[in-house]
Protein backbone atom coordinates (compact mmCIF):
# COMPACT_ATOMS: atom_id res chain seq x y z
CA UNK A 1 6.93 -33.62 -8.39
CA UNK A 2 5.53 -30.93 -10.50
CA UNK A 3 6.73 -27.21 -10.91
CA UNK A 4 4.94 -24.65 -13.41
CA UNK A 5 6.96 -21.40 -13.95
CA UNK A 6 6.05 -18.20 -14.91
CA UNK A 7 7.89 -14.75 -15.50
CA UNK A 8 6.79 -11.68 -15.83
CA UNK A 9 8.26 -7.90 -16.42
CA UNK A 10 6.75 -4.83 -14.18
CA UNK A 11 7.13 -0.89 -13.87
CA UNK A 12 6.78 0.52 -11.06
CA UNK A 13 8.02 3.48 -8.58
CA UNK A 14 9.02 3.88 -5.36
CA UNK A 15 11.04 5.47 -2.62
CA UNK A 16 13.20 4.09 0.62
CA UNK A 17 12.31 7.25 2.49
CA UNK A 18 14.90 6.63 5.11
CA UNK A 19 17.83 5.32 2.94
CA UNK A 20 20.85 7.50 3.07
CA UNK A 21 21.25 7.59 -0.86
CA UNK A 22 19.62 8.34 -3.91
CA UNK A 23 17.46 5.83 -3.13
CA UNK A 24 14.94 8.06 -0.80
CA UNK A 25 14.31 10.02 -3.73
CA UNK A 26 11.17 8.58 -6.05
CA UNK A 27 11.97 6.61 -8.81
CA UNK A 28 11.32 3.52 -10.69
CA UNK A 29 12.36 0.48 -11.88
CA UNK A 30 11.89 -2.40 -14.89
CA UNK A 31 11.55 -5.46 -12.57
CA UNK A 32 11.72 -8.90 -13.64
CA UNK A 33 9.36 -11.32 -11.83
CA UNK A 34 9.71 -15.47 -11.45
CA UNK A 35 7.43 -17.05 -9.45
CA UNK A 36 7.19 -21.42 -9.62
CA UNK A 37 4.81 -23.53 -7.42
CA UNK A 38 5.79 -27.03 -7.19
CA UNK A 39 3.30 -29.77 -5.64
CA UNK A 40 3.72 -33.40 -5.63
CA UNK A 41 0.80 -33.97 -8.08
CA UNK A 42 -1.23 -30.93 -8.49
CA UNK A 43 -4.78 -30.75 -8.46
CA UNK A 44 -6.71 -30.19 -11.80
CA UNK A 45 -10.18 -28.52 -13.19
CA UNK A 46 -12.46 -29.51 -15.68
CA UNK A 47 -9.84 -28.99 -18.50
CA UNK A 48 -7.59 -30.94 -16.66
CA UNK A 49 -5.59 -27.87 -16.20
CA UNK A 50 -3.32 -26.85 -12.94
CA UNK A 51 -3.26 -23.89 -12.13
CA UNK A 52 -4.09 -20.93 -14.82
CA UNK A 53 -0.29 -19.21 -15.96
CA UNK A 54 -2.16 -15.86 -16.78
CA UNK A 55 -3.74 -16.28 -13.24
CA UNK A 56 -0.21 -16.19 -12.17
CA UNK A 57 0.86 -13.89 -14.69
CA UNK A 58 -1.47 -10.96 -13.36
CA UNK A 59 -0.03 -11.08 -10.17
CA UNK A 60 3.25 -9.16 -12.19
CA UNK A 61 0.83 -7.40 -14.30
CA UNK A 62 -1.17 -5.85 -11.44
CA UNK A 63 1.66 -4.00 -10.42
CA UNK A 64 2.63 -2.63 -13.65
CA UNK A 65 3.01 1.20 -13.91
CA UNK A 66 2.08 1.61 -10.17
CA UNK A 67 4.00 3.29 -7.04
CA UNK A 68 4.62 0.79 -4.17
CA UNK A 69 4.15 1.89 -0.49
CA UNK A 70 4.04 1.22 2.92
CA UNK A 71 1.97 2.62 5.53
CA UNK A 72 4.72 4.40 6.42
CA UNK A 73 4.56 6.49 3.48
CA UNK A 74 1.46 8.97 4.36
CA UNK A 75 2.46 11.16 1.85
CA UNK A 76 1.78 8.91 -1.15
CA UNK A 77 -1.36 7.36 0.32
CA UNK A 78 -2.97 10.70 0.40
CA UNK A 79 -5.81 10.29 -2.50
CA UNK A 80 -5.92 14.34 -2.78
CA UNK A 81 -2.28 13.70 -3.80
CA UNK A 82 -2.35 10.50 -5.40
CA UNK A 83 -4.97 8.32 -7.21
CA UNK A 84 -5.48 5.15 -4.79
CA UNK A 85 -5.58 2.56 -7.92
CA UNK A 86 -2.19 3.69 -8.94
CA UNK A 87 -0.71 2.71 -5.53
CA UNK A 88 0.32 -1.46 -4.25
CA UNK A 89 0.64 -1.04 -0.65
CA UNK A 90 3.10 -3.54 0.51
CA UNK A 91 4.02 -5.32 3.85
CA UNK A 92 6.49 -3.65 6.01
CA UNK A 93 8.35 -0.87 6.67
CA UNK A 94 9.59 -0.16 3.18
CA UNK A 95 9.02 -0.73 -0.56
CA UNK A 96 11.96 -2.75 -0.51
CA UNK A 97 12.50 -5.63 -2.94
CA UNK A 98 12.10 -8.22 -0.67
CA UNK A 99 9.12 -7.23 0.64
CA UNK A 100 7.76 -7.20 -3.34
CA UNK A 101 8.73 -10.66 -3.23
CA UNK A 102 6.63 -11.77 -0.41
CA UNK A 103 4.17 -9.80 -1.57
CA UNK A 104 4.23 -12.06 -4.80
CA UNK A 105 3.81 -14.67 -2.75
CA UNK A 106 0.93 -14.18 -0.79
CA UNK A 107 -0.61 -13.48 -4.27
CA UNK A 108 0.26 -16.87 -5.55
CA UNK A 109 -1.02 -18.47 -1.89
CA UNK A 110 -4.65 -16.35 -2.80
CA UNK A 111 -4.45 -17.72 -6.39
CA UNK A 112 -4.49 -21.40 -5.29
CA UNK A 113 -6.40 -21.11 -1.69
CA UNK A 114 -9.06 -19.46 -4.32
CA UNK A 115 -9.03 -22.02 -7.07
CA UNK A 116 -8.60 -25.47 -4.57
CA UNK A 117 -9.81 -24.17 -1.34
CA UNK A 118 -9.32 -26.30 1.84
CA UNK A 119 -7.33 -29.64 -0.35
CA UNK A 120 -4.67 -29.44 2.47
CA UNK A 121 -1.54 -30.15 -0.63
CA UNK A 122 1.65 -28.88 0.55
CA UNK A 123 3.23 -26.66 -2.10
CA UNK A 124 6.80 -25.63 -2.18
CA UNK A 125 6.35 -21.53 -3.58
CA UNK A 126 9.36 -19.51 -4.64
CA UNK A 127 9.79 -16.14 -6.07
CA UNK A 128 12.71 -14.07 -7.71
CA UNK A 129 11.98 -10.23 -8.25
CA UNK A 130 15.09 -8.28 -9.28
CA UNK A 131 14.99 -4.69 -9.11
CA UNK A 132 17.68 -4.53 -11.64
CA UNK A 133 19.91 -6.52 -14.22
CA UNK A 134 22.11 -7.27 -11.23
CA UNK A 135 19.91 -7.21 -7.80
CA UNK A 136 18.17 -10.10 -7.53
CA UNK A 137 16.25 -11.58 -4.14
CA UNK A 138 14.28 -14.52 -3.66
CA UNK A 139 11.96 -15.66 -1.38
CA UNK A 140 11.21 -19.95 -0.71
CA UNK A 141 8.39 -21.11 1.28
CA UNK A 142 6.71 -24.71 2.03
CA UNK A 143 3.12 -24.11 2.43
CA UNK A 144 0.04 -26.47 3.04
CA UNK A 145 -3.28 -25.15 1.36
């Protein structure tokens, strides 16, 4: 088995509209990003490389000093209000950290489909975004691409 790892730091803003607390109210966040891909033997490119680490690496970097929304959140996706290339719409209901995470992960599933489309490898993916020094949630999938 092989596993490459990389970890990345991110700004970004958001708001839990409905959330009781101080949470609904916009604000940000320095989150730390992990993300490894493991694969039995993976694939390699004319430099006998894997798969890129700043490939991987951007995936954090993209959403550095953005505001992350839902569709939910009409307010911020107004681009009379706000410019559209500082906002990462995300999956579900709310910019929650989970749904960061499987954001992440859907990145890193685009990143390899893109670089070894259609080699059918099975690739265990996992991600760890904390929103904090001390909220942490991660995501674990088994994928075939």
């Amino acid at each position: 088995m092989e596993t490459l790892r990389v970890r990345g730091r991110f700004h970004t803003g958001h708001r839990q509209r409905q959330h009781d607390g101080k949470c609904r109210f916009l604000h940000g966040h320095t989150w730390h990003g992990e993300c490894e891909v493991s694969c039995a033997r993976f694939p390699r490119d004319e430099l006998d490389m894997s798969i890129d680490f700043g490939a991987l690496k951007a995936i954090f970097k993209d959403l550095d000093h953005r505001f992350l929304v839902t569709d939910a959140d009409t307010d911020l996706l107004d681009p009379a209000r706000f410019e559209p290339e500082g906002i990462v719409r995300l999956p579900g209901r709310g910019p929650s950290v989970e749904n960061v995470a499987w954001y992440c992960l859907e990145r890193i599933v685009a990143v390899i489909a893109g670089k070894y489309p259609d080699r059918g490898l099975t690739y265990h993916l996992r991600v760890t975004i904390a929103e904090t020094d001390n909220n942490t949630f991660i995501v674990e999938e088994t994928r075939t691409i």
